[in-house]
Protein backbone atom coordinates (compact mmCIF):
# COMPACT_ATOMS: atom_id res chain seq x y z
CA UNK A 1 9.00 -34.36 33.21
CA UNK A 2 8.09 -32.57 29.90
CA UNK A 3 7.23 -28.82 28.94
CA UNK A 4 3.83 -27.40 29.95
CA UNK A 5 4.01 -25.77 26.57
CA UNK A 6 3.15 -29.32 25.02
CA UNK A 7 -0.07 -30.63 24.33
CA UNK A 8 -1.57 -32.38 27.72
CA UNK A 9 -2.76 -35.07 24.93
CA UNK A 10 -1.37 -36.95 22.07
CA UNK A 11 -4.38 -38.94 21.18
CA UNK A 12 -5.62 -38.49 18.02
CA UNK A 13 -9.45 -37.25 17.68
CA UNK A 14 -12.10 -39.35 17.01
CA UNK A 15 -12.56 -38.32 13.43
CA UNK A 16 -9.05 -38.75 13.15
CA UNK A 17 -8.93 -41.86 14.47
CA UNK A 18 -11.99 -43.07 12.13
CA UNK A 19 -9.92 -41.58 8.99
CA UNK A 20 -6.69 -43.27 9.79
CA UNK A 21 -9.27 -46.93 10.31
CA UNK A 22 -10.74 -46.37 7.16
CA UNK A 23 -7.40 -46.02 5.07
CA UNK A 24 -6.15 -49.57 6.85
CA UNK A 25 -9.47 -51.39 5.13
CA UNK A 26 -9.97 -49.33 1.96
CA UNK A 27 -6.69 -47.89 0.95
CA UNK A 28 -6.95 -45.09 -1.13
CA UNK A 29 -9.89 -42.55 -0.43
CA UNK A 30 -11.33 -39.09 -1.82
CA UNK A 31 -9.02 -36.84 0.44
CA UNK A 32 -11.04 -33.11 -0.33
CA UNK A 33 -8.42 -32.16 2.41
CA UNK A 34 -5.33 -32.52 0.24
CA UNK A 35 -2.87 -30.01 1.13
CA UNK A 36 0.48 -31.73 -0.31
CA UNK A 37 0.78 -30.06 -3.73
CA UNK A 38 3.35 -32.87 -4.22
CA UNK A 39 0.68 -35.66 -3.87
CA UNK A 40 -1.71 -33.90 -6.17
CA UNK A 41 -0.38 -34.88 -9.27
CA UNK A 42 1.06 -31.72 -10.86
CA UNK A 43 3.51 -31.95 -13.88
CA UNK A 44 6.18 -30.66 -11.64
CA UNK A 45 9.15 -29.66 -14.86
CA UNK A 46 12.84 -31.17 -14.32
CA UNK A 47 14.50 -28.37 -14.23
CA UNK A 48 13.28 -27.95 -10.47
CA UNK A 49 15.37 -30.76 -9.76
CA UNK A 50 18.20 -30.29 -11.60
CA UNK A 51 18.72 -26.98 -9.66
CA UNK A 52 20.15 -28.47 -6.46
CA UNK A 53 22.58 -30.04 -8.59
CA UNK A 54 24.56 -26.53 -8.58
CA UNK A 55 28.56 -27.22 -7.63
CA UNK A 56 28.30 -24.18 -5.54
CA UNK A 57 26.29 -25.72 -2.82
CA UNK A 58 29.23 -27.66 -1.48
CA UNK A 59 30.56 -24.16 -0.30
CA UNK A 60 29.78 -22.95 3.13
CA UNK A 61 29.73 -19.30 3.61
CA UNK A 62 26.92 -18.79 6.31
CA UNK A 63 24.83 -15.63 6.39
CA UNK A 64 22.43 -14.96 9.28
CA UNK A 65 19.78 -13.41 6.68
CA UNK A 66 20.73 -15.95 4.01
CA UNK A 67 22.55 -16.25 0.67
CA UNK A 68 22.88 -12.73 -1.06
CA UNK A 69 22.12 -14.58 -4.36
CA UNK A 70 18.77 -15.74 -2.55
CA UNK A 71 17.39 -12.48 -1.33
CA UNK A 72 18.05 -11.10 -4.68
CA UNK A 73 16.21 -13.59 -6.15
CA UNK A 74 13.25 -12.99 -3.96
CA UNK A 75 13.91 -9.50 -4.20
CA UNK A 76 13.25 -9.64 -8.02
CA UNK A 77 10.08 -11.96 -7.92
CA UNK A 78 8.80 -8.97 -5.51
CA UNK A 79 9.73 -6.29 -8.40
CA UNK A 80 8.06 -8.35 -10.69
CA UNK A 81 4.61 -8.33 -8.98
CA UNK A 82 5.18 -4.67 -8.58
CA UNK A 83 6.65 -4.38 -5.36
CA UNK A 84 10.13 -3.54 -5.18
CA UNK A 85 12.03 -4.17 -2.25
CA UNK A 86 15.50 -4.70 -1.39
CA UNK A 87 17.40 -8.05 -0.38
CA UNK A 88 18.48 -6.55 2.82
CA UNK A 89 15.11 -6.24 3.98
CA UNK A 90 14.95 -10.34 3.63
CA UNK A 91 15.78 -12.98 6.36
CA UNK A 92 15.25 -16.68 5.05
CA UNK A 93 13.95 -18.89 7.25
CA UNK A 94 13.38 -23.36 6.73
CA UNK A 95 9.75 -22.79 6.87
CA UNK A 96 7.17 -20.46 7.45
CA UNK A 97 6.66 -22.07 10.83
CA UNK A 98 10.33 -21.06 11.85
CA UNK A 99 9.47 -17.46 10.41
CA UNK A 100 6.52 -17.33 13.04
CA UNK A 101 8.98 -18.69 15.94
CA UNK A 102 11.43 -16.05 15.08
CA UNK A 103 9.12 -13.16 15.13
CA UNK A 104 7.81 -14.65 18.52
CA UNK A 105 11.65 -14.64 19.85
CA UNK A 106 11.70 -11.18 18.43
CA UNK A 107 8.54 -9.83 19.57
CA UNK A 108 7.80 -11.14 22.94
CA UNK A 109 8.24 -11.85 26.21
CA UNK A 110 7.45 -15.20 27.52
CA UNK A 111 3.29 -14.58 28.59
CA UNK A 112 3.27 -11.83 25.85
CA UNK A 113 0.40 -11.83 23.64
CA UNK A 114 -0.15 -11.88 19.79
CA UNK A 115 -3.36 -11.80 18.26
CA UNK A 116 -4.33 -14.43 15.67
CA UNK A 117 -7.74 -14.60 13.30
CA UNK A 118 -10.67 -16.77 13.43
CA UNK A 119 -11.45 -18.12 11.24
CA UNK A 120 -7.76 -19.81 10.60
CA UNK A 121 -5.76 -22.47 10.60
CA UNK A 122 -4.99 -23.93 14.13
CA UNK A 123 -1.27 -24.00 13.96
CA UNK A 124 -0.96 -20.52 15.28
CA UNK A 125 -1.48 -21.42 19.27
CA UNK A 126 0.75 -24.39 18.81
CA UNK A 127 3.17 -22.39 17.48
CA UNK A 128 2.85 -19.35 20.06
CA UNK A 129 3.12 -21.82 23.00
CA UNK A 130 6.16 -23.84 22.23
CA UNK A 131 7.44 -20.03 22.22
CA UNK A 132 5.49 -19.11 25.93
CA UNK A 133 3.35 -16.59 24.09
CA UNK A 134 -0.28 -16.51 24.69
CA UNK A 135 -2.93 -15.93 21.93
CA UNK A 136 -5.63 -14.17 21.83
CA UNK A 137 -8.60 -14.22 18.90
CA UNK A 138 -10.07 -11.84 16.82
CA UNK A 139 -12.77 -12.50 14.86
CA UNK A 140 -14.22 -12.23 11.11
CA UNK A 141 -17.72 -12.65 11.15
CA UNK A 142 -19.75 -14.78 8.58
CA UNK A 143 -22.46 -12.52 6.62
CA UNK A 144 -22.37 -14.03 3.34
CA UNK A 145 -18.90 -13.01 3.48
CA UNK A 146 -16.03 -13.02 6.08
CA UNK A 147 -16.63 -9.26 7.85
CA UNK A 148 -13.74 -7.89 10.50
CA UNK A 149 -15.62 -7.49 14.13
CA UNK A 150 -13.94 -4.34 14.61
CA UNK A 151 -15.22 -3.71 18.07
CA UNK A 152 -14.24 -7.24 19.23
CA UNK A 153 -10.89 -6.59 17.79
CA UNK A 154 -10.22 -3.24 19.85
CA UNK A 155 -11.48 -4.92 22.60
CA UNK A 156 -9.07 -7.45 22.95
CA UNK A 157 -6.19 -5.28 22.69
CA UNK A 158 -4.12 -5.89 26.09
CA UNK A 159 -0.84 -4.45 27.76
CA UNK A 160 0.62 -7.26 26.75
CA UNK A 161 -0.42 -7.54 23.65
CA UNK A 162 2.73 -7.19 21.21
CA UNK A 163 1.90 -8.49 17.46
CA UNK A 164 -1.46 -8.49 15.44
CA UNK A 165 -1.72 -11.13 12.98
CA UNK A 166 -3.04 -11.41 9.19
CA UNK A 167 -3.24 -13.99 7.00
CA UNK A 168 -4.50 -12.53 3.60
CA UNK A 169 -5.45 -14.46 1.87
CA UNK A 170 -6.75 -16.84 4.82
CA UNK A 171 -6.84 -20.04 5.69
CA UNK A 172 -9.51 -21.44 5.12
CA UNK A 173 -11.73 -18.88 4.57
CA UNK A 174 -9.85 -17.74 1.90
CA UNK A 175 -10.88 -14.06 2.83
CA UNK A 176 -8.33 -10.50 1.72
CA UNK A 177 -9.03 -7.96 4.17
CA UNK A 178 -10.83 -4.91 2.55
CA UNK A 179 -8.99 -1.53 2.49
CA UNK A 180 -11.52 -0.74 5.73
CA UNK A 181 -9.91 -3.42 7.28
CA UNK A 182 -6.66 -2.58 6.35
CA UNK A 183 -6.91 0.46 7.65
CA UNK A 184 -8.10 -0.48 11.11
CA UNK A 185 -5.36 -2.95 11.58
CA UNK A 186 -2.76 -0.29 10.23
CA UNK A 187 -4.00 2.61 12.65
CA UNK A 188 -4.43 -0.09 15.98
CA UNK A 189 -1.01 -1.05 15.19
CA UNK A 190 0.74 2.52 15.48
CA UNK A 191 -1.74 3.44 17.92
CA UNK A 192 -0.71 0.47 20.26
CA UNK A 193 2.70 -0.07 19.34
CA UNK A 194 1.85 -3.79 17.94
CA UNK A 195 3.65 -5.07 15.06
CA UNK A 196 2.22 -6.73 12.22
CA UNK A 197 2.64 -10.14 10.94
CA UNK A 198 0.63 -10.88 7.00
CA UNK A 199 1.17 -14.46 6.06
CA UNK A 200 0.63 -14.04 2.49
CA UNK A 201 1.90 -17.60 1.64
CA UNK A 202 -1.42 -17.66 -0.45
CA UNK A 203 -0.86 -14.65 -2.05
CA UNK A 204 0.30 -15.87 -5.14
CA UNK A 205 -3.79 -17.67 -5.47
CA UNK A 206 -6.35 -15.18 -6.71
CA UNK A 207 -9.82 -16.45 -7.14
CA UNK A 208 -11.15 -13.05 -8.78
CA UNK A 209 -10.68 -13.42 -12.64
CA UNK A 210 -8.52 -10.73 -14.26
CA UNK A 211 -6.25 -10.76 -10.48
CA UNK A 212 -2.91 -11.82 -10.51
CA UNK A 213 -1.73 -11.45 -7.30
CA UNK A 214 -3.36 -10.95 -3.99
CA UNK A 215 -1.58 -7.16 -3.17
CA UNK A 216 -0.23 -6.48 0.64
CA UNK A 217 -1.26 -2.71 1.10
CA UNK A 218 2.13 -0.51 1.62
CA UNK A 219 2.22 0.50 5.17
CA UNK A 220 5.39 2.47 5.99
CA UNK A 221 3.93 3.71 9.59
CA UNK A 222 3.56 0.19 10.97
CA UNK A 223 5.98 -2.40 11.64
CA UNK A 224 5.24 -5.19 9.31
CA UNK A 225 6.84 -8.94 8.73
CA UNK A 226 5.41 -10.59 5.52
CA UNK A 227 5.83 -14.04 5.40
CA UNK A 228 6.14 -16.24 2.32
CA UNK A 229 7.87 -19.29 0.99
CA UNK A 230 8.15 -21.72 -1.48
CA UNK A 231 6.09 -24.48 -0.13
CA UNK A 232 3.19 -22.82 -1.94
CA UNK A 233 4.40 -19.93 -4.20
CA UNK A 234 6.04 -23.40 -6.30
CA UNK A 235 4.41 -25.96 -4.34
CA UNK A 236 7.71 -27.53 -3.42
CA UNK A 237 7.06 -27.38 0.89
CA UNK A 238 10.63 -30.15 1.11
CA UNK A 239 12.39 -27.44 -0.06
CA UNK A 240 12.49 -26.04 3.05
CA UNK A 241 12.66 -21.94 2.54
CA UNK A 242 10.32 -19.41 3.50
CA UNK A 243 11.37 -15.55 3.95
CA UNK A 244 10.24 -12.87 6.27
CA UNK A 245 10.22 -8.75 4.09
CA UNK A 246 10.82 -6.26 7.09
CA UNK A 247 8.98 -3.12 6.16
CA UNK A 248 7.94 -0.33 8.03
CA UNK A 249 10.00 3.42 9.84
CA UNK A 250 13.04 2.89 8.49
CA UNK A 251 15.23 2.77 12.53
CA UNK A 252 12.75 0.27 13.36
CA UNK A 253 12.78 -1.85 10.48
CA UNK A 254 16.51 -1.73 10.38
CA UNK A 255 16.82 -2.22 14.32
CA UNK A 256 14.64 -5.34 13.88
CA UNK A 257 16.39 -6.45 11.31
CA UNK A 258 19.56 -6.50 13.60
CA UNK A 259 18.03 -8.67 16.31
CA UNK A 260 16.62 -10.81 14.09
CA UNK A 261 20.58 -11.42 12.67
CA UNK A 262 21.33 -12.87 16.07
CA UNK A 263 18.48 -14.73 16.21
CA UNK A 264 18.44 -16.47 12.95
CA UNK A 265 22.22 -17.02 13.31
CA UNK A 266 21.96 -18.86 16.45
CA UNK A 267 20.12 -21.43 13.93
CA UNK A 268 21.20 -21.30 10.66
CA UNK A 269 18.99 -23.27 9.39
CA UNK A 270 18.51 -23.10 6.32
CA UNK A 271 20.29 -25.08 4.21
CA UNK A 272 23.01 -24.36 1.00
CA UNK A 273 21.53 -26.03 -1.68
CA UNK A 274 18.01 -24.92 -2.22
CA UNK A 275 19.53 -20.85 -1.55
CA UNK A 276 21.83 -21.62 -4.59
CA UNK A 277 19.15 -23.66 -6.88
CA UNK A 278 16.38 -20.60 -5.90
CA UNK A 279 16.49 -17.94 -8.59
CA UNK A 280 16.36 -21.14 -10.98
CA UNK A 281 13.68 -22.43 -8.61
CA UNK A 282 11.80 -19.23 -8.50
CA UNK A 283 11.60 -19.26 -12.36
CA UNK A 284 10.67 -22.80 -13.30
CA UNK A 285 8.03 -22.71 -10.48
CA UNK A 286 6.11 -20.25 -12.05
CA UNK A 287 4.95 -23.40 -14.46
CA UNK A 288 3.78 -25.16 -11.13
CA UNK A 289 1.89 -22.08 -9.59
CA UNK A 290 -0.26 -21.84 -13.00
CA UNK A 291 -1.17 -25.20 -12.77
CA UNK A 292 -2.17 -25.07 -9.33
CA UNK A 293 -3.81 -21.81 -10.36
CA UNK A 294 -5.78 -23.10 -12.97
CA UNK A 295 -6.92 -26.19 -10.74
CA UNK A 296 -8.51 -24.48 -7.71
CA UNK A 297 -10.39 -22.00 -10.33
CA UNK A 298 -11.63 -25.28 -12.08
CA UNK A 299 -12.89 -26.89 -8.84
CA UNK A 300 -14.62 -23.47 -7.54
CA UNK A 301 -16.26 -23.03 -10.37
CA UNK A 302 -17.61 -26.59 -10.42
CA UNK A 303 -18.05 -26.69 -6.69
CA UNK A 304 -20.25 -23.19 -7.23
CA UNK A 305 -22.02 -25.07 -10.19
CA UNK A 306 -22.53 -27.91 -8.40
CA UNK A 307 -24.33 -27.05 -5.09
CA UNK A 308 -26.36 -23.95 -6.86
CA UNK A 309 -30.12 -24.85 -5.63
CA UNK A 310 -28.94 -27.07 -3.02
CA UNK A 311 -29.12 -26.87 0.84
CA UNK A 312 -25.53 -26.08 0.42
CA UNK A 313 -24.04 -22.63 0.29
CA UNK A 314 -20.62 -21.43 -1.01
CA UNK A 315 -18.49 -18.80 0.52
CA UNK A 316 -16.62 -17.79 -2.30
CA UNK A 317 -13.17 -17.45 -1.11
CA UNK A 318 -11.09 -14.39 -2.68
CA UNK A 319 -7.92 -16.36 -2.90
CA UNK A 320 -5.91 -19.51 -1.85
CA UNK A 321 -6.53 -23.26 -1.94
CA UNK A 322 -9.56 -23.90 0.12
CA UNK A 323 -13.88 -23.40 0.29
CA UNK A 324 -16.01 -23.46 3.26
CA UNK A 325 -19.23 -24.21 2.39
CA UNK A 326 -22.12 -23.85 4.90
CA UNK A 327 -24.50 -26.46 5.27
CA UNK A 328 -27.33 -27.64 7.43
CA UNK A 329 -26.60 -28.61 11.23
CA UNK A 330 -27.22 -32.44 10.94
CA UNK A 331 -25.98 -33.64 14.63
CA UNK A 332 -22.91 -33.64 16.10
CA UNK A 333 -20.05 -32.12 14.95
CA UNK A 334 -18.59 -34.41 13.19
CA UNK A 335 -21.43 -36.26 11.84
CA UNK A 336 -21.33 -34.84 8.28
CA UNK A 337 -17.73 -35.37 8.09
CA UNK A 338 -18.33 -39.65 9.32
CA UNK A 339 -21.31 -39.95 7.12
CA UNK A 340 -19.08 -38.78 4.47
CA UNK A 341 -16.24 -40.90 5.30
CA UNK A 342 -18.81 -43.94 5.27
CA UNK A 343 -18.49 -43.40 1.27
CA UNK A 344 -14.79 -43.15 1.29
CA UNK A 345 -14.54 -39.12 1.16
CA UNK A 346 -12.52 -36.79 3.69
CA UNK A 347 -13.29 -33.25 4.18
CA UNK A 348 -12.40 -31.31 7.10
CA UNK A 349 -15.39 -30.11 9.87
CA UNK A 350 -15.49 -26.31 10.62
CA UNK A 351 -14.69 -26.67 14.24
CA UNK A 352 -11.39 -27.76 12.74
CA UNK A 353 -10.44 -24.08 12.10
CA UNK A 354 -13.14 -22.57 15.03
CA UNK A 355 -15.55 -21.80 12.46
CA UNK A 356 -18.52 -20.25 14.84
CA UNK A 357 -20.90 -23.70 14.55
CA UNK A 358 -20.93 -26.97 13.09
CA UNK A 359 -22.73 -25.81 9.66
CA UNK A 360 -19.66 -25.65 8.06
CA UNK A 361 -17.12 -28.29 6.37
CA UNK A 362 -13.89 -27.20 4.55
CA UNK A 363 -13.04 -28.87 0.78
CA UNK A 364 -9.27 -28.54 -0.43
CA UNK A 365 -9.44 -27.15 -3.94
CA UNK A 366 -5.69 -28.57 -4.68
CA UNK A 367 -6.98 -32.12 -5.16
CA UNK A 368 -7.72 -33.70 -8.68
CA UNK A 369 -10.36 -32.27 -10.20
CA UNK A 370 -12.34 -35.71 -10.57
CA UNK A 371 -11.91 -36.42 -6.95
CA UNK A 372 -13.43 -32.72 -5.96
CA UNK A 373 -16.12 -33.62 -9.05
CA UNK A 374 -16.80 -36.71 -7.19
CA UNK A 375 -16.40 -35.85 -3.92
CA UNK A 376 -19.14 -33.09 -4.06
CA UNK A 377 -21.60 -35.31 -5.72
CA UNK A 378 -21.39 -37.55 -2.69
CA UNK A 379 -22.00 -34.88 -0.45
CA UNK A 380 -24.77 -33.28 -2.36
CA UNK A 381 -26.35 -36.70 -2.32
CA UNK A 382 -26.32 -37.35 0.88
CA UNK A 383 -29.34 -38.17 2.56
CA UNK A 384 -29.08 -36.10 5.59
CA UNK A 385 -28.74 -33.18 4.00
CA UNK A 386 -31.54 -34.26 1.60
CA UNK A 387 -33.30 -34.36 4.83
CA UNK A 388 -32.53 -31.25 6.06
């Protein structure tokens, strides 16, 4: 009766299933995989709230690429990062999510191809099959450091292949594409007629002192959709806006931009009130951003401190709100992750994001910085990997 592009399965995974157990008997636990910047008690100011109070949200005047007052808004945090753009290269979407179904809609064909990294977070082929697009993996290799397999990457380039994306920095990896890499997925881009797609919603997340901003190389021969939105740059994701920046030849940005005016106003889905509170929004939030700024810094740095000697190994991520850290195969693959659980602390297992073996778990570096403190003493004293 239901879509082939669902899930053949809705039962939770066995790991899941052991997390959601262990909540019912203990309550509250050491959740390394906290990803709610909501729930990880930030001093959010009041003014953020106050800003939906605006009178002129109970006017209506639909716009297929959102508010004017919004996209200038945007348009002016982009200036102030140095890169100036123009509102009318904006579309507002309710969530990045929506931004990615768009571009799909745009893009593709149903059995149309887009490529997605791996490393990454596995919303991607969810995503590209509620839409009928296939997807197709490229990979970055782990050396130390994340690498681009440039050769596997050329390889699977099909006919059908019509979008190549980039999440810089990603998730979880937390790896920014080097200008090398840049380059390659610039020139396989014009040279195949793909589009690209950066999700840059951790952009705003440096991990390199004396960096400010993760910068999205100009690339005015390509295509490109950046995606963004205020679930991280402020940490407020129930706001419910995200934005795609069209850049690229000027007919084709501007003939994208078209279609992608009847697509987003079949929707309309974003809602009034948080496009007339953003420019206040977009201000004030800078206050949350530091914050979360200064809190994954603070748990790298003790992470890195921590495990230094240990059978544990950091990759030190360039940006965003996550570390992988490599550690010894102990068993199955989610044996690290249970034996951890038996002391009341939750990380994620590689496989979770198709990391290439199961020496890998995943720590959120948005939770409290006792609970990553604690967290990784437990793991570093675990006998297993004591063992190993």
């Amino acid at each position: 009766m239901f879509s082939t592009r669902l899930p053949a399965s809705l039962v939770p995974t066995p790991l899941s299933a052991a997390v959601a157990a262990r909540r019912r008997r203990h309550g509250r636990l050491l959740d390394l995989t906290l990803s709610n910047p909501t729930m990880a008690g930030l001093a959010y100011p009041e003014t953020l709230a106050t800003a939906f109070s605006n009178v002129a949200a109970l006017r209506y005047e639909p716009d297929p690429r959102g508010l004017r007052s919004a996209r200038e808004a945007i348009a002016r945090w982009q200036g102030s990062i140095g890169e100036p753009v123009s509102s009318d290269q904006l579309v507002l979407t309710a969530s990045t999510s929506e931004a990615y179904s768009l571009l799909f809609k745009l893009l593709c064909d149903p059995g149309n191809r887009v490529l997605v990294p791996c490393p990454s977070y596995p919303l991607f082929e969810h995503l590209a099959h509620l839409d009928a697009v296939a997807v197709d993996r490229y990979t970055f290799r782990d050396a130390g450091r994340w690498m681009l397999d440039e050769s596997e990457l050329r390889a699977s380039i099909t006919p059908t292949t019509r979008a190549l994306i980039v999440v810089a920095p990603n998730n979880p990896t937390g790896h920014v594409p080097t200008d090398r890499e840049w380059d390659v997925f610039a020139d396989l881009c014009h040279r195949h007629g793909l589009a690209l797609i950066v999700d840059e919603v951790f952009s705003a997340y440096p991990l390199t002192a004396g960096v400010t901003h993760v910068p999205i190389p100009d690339m005015p021969g390509v295509l490109t959709f950046r995606l963004n939105g205020l679930s991280k740059l402020i940490g407020l994701p129930q706001a419910k806006l995200s934005w795609i920046l069209v850049t690229g030849p000027d007919d084709l940005a501007q003939a994208a931009l078209d279609v992608l005016d009847v697509i987003a106003d079949t929707y309309l889905s974003v809602a009034t009130p948080v496009q007339v509170a953003l420019p206040v929004l977009l201000e004030t939030g800078a206050e949350v951003r530091r914050q979360i700024l200064d809190r994954v810094r603070s748990n790298l740095a003790h992470v890195a401190s921590r495990v230094a000697g240990s059978t544990i190994d950091v990759r030190t991520p360039d940006g965003g709100w996550s570390v992988v850290l490599r550690v010894p195969c102990v068993g199955g693959p989610d044996d690290l992750a249970l034996a951890l659980l038996d002391r009341d602390v939750i990380v994620h297992p590689g496989y979770f994001y198709d990391l290439p073996h199961d020496g890998f778990v995943v720590i959120s570096l948005l939770a409290g910085e006792a609970d990553v403190r604690e967290g990784i003493d437990t793991l570093c004293s675990l006998p297993l990997l004591q063992l190993a």
